[in-house]
PDB file of N, CA and C in Angstrom:
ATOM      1  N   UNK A   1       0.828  -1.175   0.000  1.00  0.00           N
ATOM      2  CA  UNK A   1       0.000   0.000   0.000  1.00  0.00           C
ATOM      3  C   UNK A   1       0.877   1.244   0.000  1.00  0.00           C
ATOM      4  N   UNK A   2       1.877   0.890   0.757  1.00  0.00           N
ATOM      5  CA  UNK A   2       2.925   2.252   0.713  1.00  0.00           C
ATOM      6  C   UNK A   2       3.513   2.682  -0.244  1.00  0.00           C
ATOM      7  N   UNK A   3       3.686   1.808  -1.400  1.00  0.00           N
ATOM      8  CA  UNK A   3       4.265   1.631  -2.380  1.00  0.00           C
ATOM      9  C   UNK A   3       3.051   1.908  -3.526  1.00  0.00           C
ATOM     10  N   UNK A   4       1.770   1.677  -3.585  1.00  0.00           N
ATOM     11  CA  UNK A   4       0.578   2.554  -3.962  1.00  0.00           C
ATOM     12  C   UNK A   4       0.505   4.625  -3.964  1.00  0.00           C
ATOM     13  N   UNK A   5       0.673   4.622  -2.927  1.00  0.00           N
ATOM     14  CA  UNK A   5       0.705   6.095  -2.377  1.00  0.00           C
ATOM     15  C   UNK A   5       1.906   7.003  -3.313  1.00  0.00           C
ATOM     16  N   UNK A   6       2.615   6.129  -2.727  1.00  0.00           N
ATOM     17  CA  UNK A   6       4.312   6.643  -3.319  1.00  0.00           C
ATOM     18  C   UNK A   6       4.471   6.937  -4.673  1.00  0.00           C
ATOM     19  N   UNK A   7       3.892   6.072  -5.531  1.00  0.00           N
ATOM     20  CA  UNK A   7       3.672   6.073  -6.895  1.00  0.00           C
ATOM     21  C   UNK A   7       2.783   7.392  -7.270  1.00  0.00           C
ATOM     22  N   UNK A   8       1.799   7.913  -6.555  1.00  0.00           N
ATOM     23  CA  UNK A   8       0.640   8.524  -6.675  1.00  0.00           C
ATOM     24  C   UNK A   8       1.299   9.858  -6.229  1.00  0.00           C
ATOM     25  N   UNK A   9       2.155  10.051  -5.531  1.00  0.00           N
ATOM     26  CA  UNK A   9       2.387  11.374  -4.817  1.00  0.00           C
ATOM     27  C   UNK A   9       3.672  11.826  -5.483  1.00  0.00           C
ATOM     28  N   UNK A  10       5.006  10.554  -6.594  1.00  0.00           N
ATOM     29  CA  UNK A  10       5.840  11.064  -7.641  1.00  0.00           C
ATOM     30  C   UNK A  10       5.121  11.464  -8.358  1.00  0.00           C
ATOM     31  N   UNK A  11       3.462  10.638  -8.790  1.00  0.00           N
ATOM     32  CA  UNK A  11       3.408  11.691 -10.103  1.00  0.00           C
ATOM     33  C   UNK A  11       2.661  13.217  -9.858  1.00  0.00           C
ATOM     34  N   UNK A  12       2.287  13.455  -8.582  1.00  0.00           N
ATOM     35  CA  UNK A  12       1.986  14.473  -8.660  1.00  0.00           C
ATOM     36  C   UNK A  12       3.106  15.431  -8.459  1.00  0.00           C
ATOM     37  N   UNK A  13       4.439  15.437  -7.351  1.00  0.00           N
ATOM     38  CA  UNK A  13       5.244  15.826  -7.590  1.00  0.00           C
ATOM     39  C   UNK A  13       6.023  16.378  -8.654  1.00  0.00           C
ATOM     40  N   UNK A  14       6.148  15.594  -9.814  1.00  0.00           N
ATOM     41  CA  UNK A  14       6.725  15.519 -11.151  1.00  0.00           C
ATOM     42  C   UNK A  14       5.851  16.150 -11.935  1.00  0.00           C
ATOM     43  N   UNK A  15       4.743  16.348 -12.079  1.00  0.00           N
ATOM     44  CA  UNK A  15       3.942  16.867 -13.014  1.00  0.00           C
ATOM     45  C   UNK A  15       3.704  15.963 -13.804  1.00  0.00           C
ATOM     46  N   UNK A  16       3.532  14.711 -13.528  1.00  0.00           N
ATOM     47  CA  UNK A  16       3.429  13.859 -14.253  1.00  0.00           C
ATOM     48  C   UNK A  16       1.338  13.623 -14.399  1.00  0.00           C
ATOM     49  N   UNK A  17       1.041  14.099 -13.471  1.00  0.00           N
ATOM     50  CA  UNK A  17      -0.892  13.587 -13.734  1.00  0.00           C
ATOM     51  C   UNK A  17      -1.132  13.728 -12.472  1.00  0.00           C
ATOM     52  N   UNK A  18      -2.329  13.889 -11.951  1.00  0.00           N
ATOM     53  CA  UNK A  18      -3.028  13.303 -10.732  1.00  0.00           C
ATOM     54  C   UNK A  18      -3.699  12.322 -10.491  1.00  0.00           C
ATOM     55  N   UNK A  19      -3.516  11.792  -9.526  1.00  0.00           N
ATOM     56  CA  UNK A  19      -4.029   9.872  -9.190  1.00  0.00           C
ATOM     57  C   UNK A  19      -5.144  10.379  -8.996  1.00  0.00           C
ATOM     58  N   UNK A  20      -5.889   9.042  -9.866  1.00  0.00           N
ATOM     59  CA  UNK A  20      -7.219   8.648 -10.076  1.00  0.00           C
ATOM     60  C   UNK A  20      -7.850   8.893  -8.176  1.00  0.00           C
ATOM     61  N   UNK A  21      -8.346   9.488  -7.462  1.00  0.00           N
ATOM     62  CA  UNK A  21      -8.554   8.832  -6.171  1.00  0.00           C
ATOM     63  C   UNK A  21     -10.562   8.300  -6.350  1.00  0.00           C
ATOM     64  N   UNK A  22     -10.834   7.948  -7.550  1.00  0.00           N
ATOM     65  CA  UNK A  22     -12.200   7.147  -7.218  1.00  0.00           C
ATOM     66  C   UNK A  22     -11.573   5.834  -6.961  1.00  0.00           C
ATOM     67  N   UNK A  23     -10.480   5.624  -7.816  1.00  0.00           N
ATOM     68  CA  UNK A  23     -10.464   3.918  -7.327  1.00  0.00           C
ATOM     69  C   UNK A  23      -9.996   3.684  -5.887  1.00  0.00           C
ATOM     70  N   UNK A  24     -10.348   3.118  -5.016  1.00  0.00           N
ATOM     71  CA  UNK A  24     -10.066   3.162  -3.491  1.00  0.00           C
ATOM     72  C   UNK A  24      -9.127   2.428  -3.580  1.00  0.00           C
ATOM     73  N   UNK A  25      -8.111   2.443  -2.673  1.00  0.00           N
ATOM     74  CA  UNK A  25      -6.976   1.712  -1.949  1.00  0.00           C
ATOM     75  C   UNK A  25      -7.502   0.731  -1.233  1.00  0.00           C
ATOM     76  N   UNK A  26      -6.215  -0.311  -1.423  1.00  0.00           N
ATOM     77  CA  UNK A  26      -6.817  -1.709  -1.094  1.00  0.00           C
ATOM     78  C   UNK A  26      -6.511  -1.781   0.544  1.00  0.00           C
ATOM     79  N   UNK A  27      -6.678  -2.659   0.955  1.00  0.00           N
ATOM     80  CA  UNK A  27      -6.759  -3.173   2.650  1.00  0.00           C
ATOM     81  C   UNK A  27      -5.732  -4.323   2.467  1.00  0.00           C
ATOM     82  N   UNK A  28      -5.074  -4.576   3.405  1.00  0.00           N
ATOM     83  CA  UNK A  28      -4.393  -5.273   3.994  1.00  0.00           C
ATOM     84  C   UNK A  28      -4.679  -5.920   5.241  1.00  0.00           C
ATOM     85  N   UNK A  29      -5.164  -7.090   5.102  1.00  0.00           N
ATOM     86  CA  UNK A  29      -5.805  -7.748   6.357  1.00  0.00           C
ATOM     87  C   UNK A  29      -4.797  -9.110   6.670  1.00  0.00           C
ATOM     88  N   UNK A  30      -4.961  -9.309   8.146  1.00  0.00           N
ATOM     89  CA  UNK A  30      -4.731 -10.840   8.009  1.00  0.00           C
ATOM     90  C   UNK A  30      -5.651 -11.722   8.186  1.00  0.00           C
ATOM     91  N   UNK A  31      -5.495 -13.346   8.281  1.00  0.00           N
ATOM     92  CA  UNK A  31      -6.048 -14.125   8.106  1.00  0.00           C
ATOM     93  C   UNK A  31      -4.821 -15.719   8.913  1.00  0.00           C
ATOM     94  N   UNK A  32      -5.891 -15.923  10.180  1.00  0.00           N
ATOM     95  CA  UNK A  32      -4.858 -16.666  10.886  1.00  0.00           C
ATOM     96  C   UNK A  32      -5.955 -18.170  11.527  1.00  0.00           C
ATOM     97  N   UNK A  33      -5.841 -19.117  11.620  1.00  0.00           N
ATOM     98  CA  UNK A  33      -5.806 -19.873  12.182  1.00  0.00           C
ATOM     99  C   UNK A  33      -5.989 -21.498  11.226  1.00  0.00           C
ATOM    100  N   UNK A  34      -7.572 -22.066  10.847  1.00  0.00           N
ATOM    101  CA  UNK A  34      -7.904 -23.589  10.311  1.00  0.00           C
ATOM    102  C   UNK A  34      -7.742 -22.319   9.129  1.00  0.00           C
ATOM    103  N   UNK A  35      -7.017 -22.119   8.327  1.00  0.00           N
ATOM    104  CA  UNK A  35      -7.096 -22.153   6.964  1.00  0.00           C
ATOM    105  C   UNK A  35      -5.953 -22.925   6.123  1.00  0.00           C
ATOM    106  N   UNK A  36      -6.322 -22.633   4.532  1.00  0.00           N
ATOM    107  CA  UNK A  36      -4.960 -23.331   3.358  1.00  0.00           C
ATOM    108  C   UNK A  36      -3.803 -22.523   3.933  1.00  0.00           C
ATOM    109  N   UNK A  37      -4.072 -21.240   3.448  1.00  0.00           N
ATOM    110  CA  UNK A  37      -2.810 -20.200   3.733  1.00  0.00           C
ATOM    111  C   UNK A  37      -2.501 -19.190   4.807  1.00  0.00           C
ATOM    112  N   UNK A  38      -2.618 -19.247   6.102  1.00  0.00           N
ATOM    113  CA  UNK A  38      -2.740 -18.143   7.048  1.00  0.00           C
ATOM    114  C   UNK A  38      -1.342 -17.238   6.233  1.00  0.00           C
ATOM    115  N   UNK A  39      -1.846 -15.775   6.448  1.00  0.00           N
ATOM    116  CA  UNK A  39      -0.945 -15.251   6.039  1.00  0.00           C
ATOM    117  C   UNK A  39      -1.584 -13.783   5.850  1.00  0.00           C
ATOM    118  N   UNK A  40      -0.927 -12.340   5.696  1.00  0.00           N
ATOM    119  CA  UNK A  40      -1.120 -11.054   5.386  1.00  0.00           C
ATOM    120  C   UNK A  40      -1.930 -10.971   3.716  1.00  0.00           C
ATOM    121  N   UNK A  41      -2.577 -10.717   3.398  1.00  0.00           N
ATOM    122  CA  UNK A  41      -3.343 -10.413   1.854  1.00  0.00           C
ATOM    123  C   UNK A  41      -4.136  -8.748   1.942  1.00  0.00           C
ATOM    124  N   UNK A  42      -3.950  -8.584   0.602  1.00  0.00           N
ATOM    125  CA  UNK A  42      -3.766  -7.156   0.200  1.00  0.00           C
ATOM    126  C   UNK A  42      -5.494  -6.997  -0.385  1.00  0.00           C
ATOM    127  N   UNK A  43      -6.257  -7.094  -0.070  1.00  0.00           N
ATOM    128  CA  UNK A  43      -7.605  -6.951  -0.394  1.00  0.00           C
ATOM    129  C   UNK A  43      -8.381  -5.567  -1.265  1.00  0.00           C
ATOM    130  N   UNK A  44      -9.094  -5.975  -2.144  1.00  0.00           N
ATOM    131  CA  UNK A  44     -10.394  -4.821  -2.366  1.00  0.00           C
ATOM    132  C   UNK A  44     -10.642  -3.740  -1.315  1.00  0.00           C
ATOM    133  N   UNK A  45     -11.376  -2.817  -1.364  1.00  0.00           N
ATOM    134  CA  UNK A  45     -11.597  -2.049  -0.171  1.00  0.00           C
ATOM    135  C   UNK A  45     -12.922  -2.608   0.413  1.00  0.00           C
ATOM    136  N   UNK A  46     -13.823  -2.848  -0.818  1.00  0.00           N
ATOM    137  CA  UNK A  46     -15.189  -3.490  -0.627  1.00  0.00           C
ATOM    138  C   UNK A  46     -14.924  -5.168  -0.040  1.00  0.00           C
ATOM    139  N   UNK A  47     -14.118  -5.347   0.002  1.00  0.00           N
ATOM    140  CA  UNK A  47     -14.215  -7.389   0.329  1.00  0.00           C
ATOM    141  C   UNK A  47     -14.563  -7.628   1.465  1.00  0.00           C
ATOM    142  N   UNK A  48     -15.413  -8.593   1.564  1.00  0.00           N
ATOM    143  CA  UNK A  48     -16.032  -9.208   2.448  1.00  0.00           C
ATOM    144  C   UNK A  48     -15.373 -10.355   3.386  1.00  0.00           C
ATOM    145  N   UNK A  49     -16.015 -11.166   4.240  1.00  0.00           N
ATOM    146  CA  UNK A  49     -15.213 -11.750   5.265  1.00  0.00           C
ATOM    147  C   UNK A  49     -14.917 -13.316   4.152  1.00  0.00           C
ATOM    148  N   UNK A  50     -16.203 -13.686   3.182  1.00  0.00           N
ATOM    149  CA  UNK A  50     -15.920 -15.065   2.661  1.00  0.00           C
ATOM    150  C   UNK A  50     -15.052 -14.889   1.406  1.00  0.00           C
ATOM    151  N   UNK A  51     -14.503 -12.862   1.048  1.00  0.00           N
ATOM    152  CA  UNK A  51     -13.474 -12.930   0.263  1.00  0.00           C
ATOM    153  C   UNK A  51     -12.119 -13.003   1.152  1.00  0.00           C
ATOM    154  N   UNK A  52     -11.963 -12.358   2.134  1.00  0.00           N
ATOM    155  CA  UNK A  52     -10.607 -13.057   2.935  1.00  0.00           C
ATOM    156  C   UNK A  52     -10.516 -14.312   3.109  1.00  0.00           C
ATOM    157  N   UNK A  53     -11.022 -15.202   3.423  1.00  0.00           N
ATOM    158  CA  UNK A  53     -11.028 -16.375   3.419  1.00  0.00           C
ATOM    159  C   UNK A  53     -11.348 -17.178   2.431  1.00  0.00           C
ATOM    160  N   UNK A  54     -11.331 -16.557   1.795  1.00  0.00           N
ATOM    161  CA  UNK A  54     -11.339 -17.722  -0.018  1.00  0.00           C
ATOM    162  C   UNK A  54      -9.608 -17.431  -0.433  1.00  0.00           C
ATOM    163  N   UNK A  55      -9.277 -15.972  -0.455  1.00  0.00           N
ATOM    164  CA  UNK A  55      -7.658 -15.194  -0.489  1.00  0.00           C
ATOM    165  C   UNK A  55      -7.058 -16.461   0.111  1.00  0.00           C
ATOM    166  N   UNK A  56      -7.407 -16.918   1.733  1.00  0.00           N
ATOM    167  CA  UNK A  56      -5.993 -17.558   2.005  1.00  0.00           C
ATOM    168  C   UNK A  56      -6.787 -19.133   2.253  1.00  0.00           C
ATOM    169  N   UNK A  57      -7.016 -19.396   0.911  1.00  0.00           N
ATOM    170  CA  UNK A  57      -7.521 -20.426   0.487  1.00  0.00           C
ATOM    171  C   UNK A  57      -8.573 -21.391   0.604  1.00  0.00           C
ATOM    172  N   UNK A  58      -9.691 -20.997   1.585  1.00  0.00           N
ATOM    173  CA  UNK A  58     -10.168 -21.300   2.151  1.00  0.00           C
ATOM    174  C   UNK A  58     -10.730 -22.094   3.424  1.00  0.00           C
ATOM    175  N   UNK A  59     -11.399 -22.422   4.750  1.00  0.00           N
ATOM    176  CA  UNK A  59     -11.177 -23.305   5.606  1.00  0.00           C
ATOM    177  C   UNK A  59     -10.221 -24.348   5.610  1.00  0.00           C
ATOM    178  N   UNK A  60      -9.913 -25.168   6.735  1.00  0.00           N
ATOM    179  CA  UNK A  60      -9.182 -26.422   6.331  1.00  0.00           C
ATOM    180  C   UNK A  60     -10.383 -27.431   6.933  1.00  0.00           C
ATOM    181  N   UNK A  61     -11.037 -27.092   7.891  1.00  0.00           N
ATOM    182  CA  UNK A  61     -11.704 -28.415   8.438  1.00  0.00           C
ATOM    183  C   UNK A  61     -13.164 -27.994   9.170  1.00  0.00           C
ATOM    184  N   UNK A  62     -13.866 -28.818   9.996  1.00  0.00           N
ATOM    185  CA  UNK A  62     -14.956 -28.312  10.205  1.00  0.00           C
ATOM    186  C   UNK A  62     -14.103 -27.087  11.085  1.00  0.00           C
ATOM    187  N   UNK A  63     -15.303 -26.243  11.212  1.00  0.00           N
ATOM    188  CA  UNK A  63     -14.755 -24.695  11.431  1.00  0.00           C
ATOM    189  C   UNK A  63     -15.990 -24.275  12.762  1.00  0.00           C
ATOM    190  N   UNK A  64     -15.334 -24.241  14.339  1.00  0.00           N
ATOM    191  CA  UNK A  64     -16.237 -23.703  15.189  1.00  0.00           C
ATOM    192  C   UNK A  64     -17.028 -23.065  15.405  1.00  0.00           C
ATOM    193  N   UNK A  65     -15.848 -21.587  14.592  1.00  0.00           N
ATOM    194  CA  UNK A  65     -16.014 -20.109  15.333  1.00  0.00           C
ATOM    195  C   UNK A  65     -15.095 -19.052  14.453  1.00  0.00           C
ATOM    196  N   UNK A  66     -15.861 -18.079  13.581  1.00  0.00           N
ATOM    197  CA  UNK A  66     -15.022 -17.038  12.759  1.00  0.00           C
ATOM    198  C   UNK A  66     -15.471 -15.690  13.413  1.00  0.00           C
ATOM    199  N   UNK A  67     -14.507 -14.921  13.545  1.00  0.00           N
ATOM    200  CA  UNK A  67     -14.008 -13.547  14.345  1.00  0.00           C
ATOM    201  C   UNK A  67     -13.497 -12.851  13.568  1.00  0.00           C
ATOM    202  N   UNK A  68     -13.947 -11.272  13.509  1.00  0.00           N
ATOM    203  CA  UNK A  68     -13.040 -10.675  12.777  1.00  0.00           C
ATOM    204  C   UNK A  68     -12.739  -9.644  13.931  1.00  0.00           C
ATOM    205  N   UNK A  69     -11.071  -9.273  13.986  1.00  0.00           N
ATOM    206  CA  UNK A  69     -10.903  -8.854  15.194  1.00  0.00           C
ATOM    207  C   UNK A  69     -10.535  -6.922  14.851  1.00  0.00           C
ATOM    208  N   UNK A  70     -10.948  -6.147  14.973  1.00  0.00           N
ATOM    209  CA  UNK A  70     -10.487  -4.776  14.987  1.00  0.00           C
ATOM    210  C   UNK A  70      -9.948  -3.504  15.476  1.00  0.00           C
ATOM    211  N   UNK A  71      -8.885  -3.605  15.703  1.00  0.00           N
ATOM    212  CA  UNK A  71      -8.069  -2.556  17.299  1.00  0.00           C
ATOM    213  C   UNK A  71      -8.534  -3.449  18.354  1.00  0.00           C
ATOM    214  N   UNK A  72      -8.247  -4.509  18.569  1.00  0.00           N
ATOM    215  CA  UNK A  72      -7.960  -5.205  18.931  1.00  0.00           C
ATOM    216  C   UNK A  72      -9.310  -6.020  20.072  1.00  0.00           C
ATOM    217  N   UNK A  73     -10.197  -5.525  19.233  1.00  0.00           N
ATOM    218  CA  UNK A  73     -12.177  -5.957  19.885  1.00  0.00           C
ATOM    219  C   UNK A  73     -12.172  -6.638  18.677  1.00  0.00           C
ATOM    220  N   UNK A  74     -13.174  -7.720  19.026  1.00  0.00           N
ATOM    221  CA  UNK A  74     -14.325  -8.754  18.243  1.00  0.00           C
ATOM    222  C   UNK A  74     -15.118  -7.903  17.861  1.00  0.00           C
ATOM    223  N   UNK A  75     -14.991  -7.655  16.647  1.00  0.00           N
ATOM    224  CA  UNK A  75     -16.259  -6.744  15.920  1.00  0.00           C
ATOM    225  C   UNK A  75     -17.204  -7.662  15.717  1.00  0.00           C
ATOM    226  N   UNK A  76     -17.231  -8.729  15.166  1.00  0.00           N
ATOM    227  CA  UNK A  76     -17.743  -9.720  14.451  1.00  0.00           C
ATOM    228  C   UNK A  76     -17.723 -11.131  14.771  1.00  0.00           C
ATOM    229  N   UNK A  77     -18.234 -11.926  15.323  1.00  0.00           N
ATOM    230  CA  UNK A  77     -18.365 -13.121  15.701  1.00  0.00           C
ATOM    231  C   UNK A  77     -19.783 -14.105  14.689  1.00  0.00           C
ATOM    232  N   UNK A  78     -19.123 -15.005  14.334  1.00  0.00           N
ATOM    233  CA  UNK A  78     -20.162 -16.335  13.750  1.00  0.00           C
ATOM    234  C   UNK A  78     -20.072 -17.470  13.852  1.00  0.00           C
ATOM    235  N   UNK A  79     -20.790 -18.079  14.504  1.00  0.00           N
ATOM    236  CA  UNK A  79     -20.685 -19.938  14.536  1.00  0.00           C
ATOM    237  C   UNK A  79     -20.354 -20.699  12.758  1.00  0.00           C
ATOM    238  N   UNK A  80     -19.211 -21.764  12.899  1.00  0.00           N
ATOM    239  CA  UNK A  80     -19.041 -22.110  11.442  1.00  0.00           C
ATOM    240  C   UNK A  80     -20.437 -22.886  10.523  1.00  0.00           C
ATOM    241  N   UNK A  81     -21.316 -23.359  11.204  1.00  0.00           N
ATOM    242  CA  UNK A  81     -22.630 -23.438  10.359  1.00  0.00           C
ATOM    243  C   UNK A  81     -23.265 -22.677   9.642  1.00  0.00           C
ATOM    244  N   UNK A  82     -23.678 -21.316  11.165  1.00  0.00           N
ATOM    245  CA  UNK A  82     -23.982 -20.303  10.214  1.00  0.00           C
ATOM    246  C   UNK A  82     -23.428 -19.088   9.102  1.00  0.00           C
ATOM    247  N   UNK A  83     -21.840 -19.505   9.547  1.00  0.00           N
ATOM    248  CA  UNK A  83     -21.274 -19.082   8.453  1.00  0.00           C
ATOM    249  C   UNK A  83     -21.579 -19.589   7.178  1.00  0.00           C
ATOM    250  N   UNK A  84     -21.265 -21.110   7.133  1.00  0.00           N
ATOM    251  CA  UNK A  84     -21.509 -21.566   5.431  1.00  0.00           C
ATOM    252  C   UNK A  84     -23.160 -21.514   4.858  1.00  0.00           C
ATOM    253  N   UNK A  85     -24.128 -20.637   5.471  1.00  0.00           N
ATOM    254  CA  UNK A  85     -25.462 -20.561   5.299  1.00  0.00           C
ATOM    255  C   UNK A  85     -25.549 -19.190   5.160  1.00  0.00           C
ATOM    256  N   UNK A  86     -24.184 -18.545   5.355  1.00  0.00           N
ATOM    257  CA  UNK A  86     -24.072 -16.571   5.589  1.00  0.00           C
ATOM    258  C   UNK A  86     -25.227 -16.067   4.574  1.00  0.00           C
ATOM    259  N   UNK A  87     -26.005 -15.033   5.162  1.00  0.00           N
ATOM    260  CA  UNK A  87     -26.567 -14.048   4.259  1.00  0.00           C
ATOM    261  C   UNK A  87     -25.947 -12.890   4.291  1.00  0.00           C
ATOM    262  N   UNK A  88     -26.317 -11.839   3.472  1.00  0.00           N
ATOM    263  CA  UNK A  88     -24.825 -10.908   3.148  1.00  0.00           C
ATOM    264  C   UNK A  88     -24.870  -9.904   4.234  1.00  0.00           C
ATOM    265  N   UNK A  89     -26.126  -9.510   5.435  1.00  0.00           N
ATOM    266  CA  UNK A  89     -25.538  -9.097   6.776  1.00  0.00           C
ATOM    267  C   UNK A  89     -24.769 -10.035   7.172  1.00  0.00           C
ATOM    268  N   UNK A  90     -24.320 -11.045   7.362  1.00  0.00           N
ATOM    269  CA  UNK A  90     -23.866 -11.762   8.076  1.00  0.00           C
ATOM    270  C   UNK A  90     -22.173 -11.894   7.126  1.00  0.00           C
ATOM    271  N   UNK A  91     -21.927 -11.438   6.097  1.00  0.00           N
ATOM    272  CA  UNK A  91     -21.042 -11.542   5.666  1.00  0.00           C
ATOM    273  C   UNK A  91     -19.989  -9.979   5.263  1.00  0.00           C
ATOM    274  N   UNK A  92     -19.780  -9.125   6.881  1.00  0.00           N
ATOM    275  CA  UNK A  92     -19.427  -8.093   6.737  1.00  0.00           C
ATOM    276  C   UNK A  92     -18.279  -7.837   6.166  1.00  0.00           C
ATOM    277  N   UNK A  93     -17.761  -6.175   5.658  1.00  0.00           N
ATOM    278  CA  UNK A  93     -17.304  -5.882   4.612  1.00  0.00           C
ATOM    279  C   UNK A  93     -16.009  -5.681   5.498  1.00  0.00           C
ATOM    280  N   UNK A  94     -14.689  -6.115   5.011  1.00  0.00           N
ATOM    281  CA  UNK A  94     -13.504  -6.006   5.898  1.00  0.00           C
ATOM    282  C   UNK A  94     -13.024  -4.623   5.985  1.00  0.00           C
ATOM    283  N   UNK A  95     -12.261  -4.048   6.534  1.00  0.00           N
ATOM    284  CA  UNK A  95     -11.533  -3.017   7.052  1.00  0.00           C
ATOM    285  C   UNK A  95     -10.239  -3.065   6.950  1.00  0.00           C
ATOM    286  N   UNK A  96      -9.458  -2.211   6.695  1.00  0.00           N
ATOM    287  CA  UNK A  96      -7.455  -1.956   6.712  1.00  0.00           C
ATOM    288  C   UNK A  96      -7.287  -2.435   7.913  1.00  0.00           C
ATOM    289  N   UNK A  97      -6.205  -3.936   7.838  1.00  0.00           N
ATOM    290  CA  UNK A  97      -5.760  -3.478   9.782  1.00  0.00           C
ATOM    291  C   UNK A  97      -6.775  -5.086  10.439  1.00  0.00           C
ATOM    292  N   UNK A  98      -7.655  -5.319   9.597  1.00  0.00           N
ATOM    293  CA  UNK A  98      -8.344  -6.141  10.397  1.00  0.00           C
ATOM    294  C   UNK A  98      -7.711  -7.714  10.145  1.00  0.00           C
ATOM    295  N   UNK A  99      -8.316  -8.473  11.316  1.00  0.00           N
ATOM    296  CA  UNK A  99      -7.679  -9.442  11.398  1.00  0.00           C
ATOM    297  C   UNK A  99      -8.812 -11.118  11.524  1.00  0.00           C
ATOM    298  N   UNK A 100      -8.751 -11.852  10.498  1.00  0.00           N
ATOM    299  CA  UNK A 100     -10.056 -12.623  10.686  1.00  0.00           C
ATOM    300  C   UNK A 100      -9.463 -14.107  11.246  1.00  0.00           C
ATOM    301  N   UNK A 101      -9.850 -14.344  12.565  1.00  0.00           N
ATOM    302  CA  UNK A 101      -9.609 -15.923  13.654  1.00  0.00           C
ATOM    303  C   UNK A 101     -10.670 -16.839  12.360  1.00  0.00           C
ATOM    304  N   UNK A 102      -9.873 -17.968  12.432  1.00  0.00           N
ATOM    305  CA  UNK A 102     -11.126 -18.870  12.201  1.00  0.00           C
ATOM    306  C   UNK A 102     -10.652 -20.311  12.895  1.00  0.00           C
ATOM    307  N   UNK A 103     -11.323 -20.129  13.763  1.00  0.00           N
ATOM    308  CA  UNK A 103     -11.200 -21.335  14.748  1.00  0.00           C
ATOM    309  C   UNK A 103     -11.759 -22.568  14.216  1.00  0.00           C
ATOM    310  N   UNK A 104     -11.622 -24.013  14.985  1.00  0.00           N
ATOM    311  CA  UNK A 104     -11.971 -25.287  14.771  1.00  0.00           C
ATOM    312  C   UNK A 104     -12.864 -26.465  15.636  1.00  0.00           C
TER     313      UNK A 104
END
């Protein structure tokens, strides 16, 4: 993302153009526990909790309990049933910074 900005603020420097700012900057979330890939991913601004977790590949096994954690509170808590039944309240839109548990 820093490396987004940076690009955007030589070319205004330079006289080179001004950055587009409708297209939003992406998020950087993590993604830690029963998944393929736990790991940092660079997200949409709009992505949702079953697009972070498709990113780091999806579940590995039956799945307890998904959390998405934010400054350091449970914004978001779902049992893994009613996750794989999510309706799209139930499938909130991630945040820069946030961090999604998915327990077993």
């Amino acid at each position: 993302m820093k490396n987004i900005i940076a690009i955007a603020l030589l070319g205004v420097l330079c006289g080179c153009g001004t950055p587009d700012m409708s297209d939003p900057l992406p998020h950087s979330i993590h993604v830690e526990g029963a998944v393929a890939r736990p790991g940092e991913y660079v997200l949409p601004q709009d992505a949702r909790l079953t697009y972070g977790i498709a990113a780091a590949g999806g579940y590995t096994d039956r799945v307890s309990e998904i959390c998405i954690i934010r400054d350091g509170k449970v914004m978001f808590r779902i049992d893994g049933k009613t996750f794989r039944l999510a309706r799209p309240h139930q499938d909130p839109i991630l945040k820069n910074g946030d961090t999604i548990q998915v327990a077993r």
